[in-house]
N, C-alpha and C. Protein backbone atom coordinates (compact mmCIF):
# COMPACT_ATOMS: atom_id res chain seq x y z
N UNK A 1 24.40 -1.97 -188.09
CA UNK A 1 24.23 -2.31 -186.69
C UNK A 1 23.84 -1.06 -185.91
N UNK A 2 22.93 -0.53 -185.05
CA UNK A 2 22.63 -0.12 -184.15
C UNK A 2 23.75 -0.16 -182.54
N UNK A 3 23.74 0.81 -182.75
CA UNK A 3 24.49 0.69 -181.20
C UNK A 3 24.44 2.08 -180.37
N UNK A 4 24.08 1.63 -179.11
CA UNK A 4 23.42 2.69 -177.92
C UNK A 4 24.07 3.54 -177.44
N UNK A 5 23.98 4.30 -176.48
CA UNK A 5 24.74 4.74 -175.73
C UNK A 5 24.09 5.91 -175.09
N UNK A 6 24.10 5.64 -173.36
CA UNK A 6 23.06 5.95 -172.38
C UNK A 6 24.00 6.56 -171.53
N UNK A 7 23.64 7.65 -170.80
CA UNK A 7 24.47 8.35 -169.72
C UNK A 7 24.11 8.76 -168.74
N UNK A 8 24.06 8.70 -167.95
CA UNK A 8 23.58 9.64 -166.62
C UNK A 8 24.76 10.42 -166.10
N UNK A 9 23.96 11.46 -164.99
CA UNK A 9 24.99 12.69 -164.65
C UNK A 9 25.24 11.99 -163.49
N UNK A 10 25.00 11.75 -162.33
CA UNK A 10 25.24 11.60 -161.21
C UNK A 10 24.99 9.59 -160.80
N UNK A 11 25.19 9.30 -159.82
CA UNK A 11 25.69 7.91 -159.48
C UNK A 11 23.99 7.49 -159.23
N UNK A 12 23.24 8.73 -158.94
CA UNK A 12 21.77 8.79 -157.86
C UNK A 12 20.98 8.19 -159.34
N UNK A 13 21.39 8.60 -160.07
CA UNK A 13 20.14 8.43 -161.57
C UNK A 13 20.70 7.02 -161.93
N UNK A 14 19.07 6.56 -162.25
CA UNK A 14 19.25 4.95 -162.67
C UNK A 14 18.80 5.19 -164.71
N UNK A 15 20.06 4.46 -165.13
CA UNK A 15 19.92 4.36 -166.40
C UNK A 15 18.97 3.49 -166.80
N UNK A 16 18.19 2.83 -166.08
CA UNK A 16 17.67 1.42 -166.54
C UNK A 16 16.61 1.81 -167.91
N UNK A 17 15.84 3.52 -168.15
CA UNK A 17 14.70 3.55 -168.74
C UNK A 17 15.11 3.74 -169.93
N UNK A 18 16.97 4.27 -170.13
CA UNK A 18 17.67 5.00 -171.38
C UNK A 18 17.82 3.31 -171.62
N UNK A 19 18.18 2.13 -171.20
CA UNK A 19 18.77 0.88 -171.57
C UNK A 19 17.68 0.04 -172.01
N UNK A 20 16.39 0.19 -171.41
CA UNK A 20 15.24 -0.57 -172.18
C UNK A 20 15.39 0.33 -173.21
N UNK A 21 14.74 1.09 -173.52
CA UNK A 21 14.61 1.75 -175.25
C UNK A 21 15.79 1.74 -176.12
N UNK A 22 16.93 1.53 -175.71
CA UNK A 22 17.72 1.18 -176.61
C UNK A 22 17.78 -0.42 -176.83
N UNK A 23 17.50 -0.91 -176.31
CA UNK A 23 17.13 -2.56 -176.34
C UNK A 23 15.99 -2.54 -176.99
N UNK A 24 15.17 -1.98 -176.75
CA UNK A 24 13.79 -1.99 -177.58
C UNK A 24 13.87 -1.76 -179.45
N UNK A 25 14.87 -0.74 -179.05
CA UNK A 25 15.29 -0.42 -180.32
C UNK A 25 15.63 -1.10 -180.91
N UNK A 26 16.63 -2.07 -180.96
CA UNK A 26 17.25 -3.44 -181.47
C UNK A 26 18.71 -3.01 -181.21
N UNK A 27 19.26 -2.15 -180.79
CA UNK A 27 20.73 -1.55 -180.16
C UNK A 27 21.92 -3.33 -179.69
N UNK A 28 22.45 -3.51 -180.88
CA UNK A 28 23.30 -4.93 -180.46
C UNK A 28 24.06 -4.80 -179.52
N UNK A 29 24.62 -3.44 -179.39
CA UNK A 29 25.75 -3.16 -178.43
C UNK A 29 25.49 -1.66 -177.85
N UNK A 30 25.19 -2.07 -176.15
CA UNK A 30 25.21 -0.48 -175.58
C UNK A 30 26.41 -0.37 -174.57
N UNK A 31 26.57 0.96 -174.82
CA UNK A 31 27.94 1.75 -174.06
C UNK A 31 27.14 2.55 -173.33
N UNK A 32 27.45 2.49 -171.71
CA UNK A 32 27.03 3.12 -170.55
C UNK A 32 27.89 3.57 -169.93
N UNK A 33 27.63 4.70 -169.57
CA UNK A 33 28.98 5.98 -168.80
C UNK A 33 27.30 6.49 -167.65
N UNK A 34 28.59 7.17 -166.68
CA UNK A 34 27.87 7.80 -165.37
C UNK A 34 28.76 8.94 -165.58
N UNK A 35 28.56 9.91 -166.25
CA UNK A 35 29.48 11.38 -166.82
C UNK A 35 28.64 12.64 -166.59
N UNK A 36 29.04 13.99 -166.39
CA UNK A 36 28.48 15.04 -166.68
C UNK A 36 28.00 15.03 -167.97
N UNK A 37 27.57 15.69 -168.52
CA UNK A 37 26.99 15.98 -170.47
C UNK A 37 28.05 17.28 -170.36
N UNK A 38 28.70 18.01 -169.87
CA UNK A 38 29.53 18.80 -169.55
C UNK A 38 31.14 18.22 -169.71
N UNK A 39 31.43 17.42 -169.10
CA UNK A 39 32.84 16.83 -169.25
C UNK A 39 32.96 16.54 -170.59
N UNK A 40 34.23 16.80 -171.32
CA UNK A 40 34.58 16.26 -172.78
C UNK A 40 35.28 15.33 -172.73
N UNK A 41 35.95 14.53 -171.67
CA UNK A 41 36.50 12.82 -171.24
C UNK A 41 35.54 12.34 -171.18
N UNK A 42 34.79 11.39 -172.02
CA UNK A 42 33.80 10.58 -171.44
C UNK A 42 34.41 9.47 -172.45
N UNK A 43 34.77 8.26 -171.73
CA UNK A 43 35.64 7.07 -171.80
C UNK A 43 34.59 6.70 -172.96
N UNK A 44 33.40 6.00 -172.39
CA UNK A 44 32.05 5.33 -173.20
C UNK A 44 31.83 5.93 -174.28
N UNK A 45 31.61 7.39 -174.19
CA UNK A 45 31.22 7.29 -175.43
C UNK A 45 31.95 7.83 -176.67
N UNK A 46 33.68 7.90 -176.40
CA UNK A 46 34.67 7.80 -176.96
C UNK A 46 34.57 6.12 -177.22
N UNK A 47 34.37 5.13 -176.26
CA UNK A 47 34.14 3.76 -176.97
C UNK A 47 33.49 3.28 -178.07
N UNK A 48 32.49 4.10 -177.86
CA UNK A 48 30.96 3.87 -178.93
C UNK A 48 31.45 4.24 -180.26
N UNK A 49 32.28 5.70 -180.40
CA UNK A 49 32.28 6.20 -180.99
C UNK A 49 33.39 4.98 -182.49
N UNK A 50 34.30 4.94 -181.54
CA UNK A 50 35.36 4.10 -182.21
C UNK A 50 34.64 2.93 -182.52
N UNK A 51 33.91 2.36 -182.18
CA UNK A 51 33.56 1.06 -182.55
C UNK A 51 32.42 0.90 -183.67
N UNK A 52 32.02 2.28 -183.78
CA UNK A 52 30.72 2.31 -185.16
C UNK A 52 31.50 1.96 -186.26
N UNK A 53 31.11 1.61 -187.29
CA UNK A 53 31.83 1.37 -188.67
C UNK A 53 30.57 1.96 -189.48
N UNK A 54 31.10 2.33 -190.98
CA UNK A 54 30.55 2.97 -191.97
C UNK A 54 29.20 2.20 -191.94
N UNK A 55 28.04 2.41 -191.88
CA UNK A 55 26.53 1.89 -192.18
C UNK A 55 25.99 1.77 -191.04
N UNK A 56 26.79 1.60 -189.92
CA UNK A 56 26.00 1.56 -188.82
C UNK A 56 25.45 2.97 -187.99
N UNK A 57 24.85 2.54 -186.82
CA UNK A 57 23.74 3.57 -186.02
C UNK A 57 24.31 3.72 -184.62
N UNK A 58 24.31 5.16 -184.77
CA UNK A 58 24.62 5.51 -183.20
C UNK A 58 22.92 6.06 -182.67
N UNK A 59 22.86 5.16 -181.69
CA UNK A 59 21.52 5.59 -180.98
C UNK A 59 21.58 6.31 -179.76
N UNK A 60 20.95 6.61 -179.60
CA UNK A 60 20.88 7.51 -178.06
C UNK A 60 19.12 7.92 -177.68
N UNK A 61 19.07 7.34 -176.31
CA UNK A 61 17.65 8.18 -175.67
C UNK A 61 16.89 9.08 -176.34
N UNK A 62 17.72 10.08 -175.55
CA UNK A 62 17.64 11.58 -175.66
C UNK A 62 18.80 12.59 -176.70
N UNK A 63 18.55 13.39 -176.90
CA UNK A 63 19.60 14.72 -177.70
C UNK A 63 20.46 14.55 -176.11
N UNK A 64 19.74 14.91 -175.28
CA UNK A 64 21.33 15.35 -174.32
C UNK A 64 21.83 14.64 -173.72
N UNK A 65 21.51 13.22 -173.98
CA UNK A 65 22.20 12.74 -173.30
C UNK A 65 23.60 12.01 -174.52
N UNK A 66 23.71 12.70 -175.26
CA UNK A 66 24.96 13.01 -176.45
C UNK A 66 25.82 13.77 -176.33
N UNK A 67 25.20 15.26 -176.22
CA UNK A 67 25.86 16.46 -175.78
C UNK A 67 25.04 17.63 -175.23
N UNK A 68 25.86 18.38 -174.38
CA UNK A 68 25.33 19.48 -173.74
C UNK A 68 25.12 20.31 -173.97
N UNK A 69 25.61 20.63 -175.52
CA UNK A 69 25.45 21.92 -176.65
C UNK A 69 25.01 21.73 -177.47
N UNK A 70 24.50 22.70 -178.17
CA UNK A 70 23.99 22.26 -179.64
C UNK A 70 24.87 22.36 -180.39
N UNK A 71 26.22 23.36 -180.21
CA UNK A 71 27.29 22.92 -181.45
C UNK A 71 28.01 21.94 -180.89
N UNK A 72 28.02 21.30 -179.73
CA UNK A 72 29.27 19.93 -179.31
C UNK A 72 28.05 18.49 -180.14
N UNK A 73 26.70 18.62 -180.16
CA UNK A 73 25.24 17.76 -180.82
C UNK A 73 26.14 17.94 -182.86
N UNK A 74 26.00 19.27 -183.01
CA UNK A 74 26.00 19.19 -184.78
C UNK A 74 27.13 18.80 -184.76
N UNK A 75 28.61 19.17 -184.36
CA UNK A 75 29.81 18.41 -184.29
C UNK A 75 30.13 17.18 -184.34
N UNK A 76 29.31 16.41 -183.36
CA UNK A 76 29.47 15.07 -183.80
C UNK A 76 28.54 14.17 -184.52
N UNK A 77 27.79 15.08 -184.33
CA UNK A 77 26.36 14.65 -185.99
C UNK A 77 26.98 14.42 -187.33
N UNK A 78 27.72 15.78 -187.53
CA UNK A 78 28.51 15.99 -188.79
C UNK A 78 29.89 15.13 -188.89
N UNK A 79 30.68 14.36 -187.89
CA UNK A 79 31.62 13.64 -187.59
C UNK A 79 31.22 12.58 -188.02
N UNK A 80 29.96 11.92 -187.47
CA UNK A 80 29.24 10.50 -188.00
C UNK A 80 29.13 10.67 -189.30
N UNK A 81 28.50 11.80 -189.73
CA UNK A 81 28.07 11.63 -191.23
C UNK A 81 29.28 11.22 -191.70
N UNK A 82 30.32 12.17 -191.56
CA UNK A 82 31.56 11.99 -192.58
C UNK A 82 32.40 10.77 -192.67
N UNK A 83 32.00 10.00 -191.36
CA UNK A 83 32.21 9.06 -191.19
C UNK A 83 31.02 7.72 -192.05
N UNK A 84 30.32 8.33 -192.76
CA UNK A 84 28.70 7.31 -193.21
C UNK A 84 28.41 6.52 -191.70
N UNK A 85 28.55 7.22 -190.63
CA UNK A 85 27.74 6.68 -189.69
C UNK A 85 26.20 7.23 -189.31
N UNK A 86 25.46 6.90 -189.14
CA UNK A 86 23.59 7.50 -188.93
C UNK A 86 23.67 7.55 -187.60
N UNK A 87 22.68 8.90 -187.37
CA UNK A 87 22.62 8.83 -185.96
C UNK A 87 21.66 9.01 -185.76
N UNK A 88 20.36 8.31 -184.43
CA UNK A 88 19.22 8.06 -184.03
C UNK A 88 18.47 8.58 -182.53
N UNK A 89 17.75 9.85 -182.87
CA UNK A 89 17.11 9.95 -181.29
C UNK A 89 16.38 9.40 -180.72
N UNK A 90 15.84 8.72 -179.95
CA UNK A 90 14.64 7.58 -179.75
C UNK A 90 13.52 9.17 -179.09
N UNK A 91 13.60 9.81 -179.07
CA UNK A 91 12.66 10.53 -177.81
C UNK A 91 12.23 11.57 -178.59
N UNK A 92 13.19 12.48 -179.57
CA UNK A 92 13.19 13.11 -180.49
C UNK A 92 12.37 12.78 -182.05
N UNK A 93 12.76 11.46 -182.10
CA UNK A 93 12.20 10.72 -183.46
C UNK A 93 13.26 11.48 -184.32
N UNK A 94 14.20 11.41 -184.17
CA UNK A 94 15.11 11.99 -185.68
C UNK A 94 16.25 11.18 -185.81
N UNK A 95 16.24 10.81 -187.03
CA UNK A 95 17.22 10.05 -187.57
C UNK A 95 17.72 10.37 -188.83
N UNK A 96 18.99 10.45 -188.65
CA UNK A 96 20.01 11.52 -189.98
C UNK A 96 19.58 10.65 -191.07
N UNK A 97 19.81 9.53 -190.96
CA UNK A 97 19.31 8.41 -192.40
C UNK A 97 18.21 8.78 -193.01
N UNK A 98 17.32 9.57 -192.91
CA UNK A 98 16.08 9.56 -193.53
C UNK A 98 16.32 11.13 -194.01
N UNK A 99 15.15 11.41 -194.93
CA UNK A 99 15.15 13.05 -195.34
C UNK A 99 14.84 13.98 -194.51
N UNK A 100 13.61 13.59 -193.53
CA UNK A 100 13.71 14.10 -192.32
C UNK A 100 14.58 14.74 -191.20
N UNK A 101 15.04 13.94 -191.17
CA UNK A 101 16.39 13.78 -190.32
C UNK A 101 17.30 14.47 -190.53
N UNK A 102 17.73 14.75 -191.88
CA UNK A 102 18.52 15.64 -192.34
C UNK A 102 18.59 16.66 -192.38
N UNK A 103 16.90 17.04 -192.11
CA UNK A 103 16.53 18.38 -192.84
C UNK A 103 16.76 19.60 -191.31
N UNK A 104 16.07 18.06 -190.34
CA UNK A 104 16.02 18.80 -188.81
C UNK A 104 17.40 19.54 -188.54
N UNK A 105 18.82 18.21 -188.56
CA UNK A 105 20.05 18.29 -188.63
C UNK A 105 20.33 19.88 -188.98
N UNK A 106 20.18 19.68 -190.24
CA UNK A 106 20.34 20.80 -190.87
C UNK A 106 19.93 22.62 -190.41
N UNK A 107 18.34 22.33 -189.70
CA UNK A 107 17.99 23.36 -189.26
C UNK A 107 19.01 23.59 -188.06
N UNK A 108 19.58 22.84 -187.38
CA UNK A 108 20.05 22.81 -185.92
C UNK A 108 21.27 23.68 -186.09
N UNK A 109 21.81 23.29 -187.47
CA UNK A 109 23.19 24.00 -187.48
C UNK A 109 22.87 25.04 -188.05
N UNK A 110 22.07 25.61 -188.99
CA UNK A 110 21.51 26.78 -189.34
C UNK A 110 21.16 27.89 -188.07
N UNK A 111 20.85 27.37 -187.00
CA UNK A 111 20.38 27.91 -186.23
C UNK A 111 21.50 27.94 -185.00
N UNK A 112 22.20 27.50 -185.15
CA UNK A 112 23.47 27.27 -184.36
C UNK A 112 24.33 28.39 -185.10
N UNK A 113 24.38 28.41 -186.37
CA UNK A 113 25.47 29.45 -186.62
C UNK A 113 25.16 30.93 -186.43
N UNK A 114 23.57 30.94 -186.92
CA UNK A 114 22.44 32.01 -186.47
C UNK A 114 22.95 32.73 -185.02
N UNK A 115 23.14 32.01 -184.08
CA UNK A 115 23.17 32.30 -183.13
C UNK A 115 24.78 32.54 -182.68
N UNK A 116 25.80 31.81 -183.32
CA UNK A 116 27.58 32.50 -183.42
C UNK A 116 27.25 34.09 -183.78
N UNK A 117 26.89 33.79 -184.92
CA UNK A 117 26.74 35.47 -185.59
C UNK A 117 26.39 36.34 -184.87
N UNK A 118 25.78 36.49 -183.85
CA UNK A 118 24.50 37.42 -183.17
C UNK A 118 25.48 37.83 -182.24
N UNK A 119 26.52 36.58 -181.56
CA UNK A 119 27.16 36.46 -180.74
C UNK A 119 28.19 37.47 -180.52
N UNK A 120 28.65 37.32 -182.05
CA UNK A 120 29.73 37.95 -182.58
C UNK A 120 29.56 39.66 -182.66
N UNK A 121 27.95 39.74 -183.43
CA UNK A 121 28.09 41.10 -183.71
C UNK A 121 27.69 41.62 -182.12
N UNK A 122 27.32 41.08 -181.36
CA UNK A 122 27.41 42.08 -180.03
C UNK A 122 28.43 41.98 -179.04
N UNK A 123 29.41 41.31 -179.22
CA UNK A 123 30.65 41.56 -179.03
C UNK A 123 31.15 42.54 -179.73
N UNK A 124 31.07 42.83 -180.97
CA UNK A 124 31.54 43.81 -181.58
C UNK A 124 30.73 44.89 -181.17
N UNK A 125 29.82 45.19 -180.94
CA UNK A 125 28.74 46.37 -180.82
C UNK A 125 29.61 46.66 -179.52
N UNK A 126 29.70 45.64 -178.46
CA UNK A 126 29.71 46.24 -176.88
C UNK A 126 31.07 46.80 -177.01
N UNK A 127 32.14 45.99 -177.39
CA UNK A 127 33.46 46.69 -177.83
C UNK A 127 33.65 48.38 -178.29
N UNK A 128 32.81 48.28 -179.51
CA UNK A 128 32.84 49.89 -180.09
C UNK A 128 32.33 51.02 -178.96
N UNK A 129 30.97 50.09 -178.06
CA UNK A 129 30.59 51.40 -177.32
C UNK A 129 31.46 51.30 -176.39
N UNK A 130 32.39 50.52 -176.02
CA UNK A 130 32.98 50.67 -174.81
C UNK A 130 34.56 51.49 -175.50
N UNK A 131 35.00 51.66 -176.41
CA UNK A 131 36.05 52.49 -176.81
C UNK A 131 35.58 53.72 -177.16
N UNK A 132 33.98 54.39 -177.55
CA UNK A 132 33.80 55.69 -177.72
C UNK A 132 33.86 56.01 -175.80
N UNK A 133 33.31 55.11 -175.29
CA UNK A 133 33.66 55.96 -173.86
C UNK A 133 34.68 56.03 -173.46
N UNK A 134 35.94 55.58 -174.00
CA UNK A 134 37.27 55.27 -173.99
C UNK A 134 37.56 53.96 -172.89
N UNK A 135 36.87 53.24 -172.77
CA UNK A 135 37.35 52.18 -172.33
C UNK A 135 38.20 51.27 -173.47
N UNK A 136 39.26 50.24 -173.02
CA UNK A 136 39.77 49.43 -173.97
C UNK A 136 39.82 48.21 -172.87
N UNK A 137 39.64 46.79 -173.64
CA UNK A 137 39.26 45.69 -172.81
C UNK A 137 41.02 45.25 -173.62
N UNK A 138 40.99 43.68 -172.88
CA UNK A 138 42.18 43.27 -173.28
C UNK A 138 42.93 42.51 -172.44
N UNK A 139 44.08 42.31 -172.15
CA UNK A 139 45.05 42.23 -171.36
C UNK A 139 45.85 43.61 -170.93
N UNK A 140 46.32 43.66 -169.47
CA UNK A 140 47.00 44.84 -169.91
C UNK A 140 48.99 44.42 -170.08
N UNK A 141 49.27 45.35 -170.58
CA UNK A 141 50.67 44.88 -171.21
C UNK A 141 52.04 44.34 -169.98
N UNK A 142 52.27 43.65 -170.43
CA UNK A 142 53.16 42.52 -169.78
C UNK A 142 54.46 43.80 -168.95
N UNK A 143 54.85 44.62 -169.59
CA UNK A 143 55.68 45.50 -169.59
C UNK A 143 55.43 47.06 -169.82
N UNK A 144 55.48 48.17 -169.00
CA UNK A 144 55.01 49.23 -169.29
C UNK A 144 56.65 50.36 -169.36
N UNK A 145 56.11 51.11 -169.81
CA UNK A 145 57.38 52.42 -170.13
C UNK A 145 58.91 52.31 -169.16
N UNK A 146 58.42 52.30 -167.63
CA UNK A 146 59.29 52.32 -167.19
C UNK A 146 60.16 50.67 -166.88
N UNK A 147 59.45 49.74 -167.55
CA UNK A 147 59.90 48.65 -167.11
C UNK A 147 60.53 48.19 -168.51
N UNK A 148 60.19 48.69 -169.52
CA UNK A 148 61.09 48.76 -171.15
C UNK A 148 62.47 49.37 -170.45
N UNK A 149 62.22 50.38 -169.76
CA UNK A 149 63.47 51.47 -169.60
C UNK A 149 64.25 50.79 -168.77
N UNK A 150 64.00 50.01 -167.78
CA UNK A 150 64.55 48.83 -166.72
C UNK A 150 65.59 47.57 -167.70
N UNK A 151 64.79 46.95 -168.92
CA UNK A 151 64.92 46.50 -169.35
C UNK A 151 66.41 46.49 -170.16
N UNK A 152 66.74 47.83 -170.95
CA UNK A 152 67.75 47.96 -171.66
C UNK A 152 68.50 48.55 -171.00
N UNK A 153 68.32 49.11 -169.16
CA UNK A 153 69.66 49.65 -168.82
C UNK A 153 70.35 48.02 -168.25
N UNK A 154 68.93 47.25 -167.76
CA UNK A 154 69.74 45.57 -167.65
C UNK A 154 70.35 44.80 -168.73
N UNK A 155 69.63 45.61 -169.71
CA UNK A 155 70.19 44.48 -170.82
C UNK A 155 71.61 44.99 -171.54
N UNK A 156 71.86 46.28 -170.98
CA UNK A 156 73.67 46.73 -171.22
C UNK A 156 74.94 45.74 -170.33
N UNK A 157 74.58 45.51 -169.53
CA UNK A 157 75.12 45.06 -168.71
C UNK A 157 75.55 43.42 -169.19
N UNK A 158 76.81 42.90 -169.85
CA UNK A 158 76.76 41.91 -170.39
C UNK A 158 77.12 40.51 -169.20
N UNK A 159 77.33 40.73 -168.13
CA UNK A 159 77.42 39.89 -166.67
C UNK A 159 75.76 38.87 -166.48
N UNK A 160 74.95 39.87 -167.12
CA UNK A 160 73.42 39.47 -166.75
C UNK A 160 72.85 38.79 -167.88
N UNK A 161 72.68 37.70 -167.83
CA UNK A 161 71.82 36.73 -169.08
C UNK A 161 70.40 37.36 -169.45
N UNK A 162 69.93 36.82 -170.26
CA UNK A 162 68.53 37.18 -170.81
C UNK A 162 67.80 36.73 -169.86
N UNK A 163 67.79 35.71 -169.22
CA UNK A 163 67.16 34.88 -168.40
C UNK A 163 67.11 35.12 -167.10
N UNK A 164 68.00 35.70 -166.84
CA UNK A 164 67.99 36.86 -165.70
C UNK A 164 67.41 37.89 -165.45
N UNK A 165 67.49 38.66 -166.51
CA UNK A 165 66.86 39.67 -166.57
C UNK A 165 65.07 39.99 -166.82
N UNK A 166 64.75 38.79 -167.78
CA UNK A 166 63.21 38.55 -167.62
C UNK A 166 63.08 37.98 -166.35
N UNK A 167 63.14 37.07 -165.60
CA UNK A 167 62.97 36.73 -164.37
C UNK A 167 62.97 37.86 -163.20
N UNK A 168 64.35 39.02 -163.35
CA UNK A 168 64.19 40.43 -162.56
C UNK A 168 62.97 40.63 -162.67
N UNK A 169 62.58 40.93 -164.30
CA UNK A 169 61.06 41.56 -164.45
C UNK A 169 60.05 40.99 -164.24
N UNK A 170 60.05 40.03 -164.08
CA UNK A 170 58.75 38.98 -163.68
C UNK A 170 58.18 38.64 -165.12
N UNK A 171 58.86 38.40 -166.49
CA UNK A 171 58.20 37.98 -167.60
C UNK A 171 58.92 37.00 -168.07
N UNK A 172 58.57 36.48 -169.14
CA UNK A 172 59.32 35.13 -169.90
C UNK A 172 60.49 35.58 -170.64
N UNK A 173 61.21 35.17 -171.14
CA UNK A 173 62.10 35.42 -172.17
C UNK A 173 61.37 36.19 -173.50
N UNK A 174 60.50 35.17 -173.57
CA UNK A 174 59.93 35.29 -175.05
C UNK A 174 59.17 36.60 -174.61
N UNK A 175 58.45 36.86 -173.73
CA UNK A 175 57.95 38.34 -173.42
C UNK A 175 59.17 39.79 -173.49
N UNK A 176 59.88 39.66 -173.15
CA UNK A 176 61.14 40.36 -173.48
C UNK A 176 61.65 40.55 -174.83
N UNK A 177 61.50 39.53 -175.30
CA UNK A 177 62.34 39.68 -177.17
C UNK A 177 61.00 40.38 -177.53
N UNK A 178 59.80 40.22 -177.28
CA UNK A 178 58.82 40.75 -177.87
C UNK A 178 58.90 42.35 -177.78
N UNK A 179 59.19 43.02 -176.57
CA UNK A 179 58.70 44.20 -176.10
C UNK A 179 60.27 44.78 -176.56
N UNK A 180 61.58 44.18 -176.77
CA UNK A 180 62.56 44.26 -177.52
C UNK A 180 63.36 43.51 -178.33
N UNK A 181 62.95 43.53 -179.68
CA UNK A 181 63.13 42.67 -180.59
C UNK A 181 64.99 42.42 -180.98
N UNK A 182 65.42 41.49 -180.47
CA UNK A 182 66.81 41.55 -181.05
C UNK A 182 67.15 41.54 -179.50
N UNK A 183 67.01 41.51 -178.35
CA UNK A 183 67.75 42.27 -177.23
C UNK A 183 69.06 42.94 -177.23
N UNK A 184 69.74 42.17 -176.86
CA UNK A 184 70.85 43.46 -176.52
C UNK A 184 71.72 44.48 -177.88
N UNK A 185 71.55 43.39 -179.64
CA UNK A 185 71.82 43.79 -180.64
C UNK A 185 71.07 44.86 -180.88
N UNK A 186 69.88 45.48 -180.81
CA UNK A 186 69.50 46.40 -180.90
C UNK A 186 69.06 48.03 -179.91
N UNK A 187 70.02 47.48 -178.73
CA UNK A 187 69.94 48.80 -178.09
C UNK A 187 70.86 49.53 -178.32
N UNK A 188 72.03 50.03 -179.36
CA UNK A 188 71.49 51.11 -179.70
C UNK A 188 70.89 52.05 -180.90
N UNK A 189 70.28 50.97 -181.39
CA UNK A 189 69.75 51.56 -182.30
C UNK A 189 67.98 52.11 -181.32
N UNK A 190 68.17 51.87 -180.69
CA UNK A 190 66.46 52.61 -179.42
C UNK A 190 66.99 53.66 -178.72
């Protein structure tokens, strides 16, 4: 079975040209949403999705009007497959069912990971040059020298809970056991 699924971004855009071509198509059942391609709640085509069964066709217009990325596109390309569901571009002409189709698929995520990698190594590049100039990126630390030192003259004091005392400092509990492991059992061994 064929089955559609048409989206528009805004209330102003008329779906009517995505709903003929999927009708044209032979689409038995279309699912219509008025969604960003941006939002990841989209009711419809979480409907569509659930309602394909193994052999059938998810159709769509356009590529974007599926997804707004090319890895959120191979994600659920590769979801259908694993599912033996086919998926069909009407505008594109690609359809996973055929050798074609596969091959495109295939380039998309090739070229999708192509492009993680690149991602990655210049994050790493900008990182290194930014620590020879001595910059360091990060968070900066929840707790600094003198607020460790705050820490264990509060945390002698057995009147004052743990919970107290991170709250004095403005951190969580769990930020506290971190920056002193054991609390009050191990001051004095610090």
């Amino acid at each position: 079975m064929l089955v559609g699924y048409a989206r528009v971004s805004t209330k102003d855009q008329d779906p009517a040209l995505q709903l003929d071509a999927l009708r044209e198509a032979g689409c038995g059942r279309i699912f219509e949403e008025q969604a960003s391609g941006a939002q990841r709640d989209r009711p419809q085509l979480r409907a569509a999705l659930d309602y394909l069964r193994p052999g059938d066709t998810l159709v769509v217009w356009k590529l974007d009007r599926l997804a707004r990325s090319l890895k959120q596109l191979i994600e659920t390309v590769e979801m259908l497959g694993e599912r033996e569901i086919g998926f069909r571009s009407l505008t594109e002409t690609i359809d996973t069912q055929s050798p074609g189709g596969k091959l495109i698929f295939h380039l998309f995520a090739s070229l999708a990971e192509f492009e993680r990698e690149m991602t990655r190594e210049r994050t790493r590049a900008g990182l290194e040059a930014a620590r020879r100039r001595g910059k360091f990126g990060g968070r900066p630390p929840a707790l600094g020298a003198k607020e460790i030192e705050m820490a264990k003259t509060l945390l002698q004091n057995p009147d004052l809970s743990i919970s107290d005392i991170a709250e004095q400092l403005g951190v969580s509990q769990a930020t506290l056991y971190r920056y002193l492991p054991g609390g009050r059992s191990n001051l004095d061994e610090s």
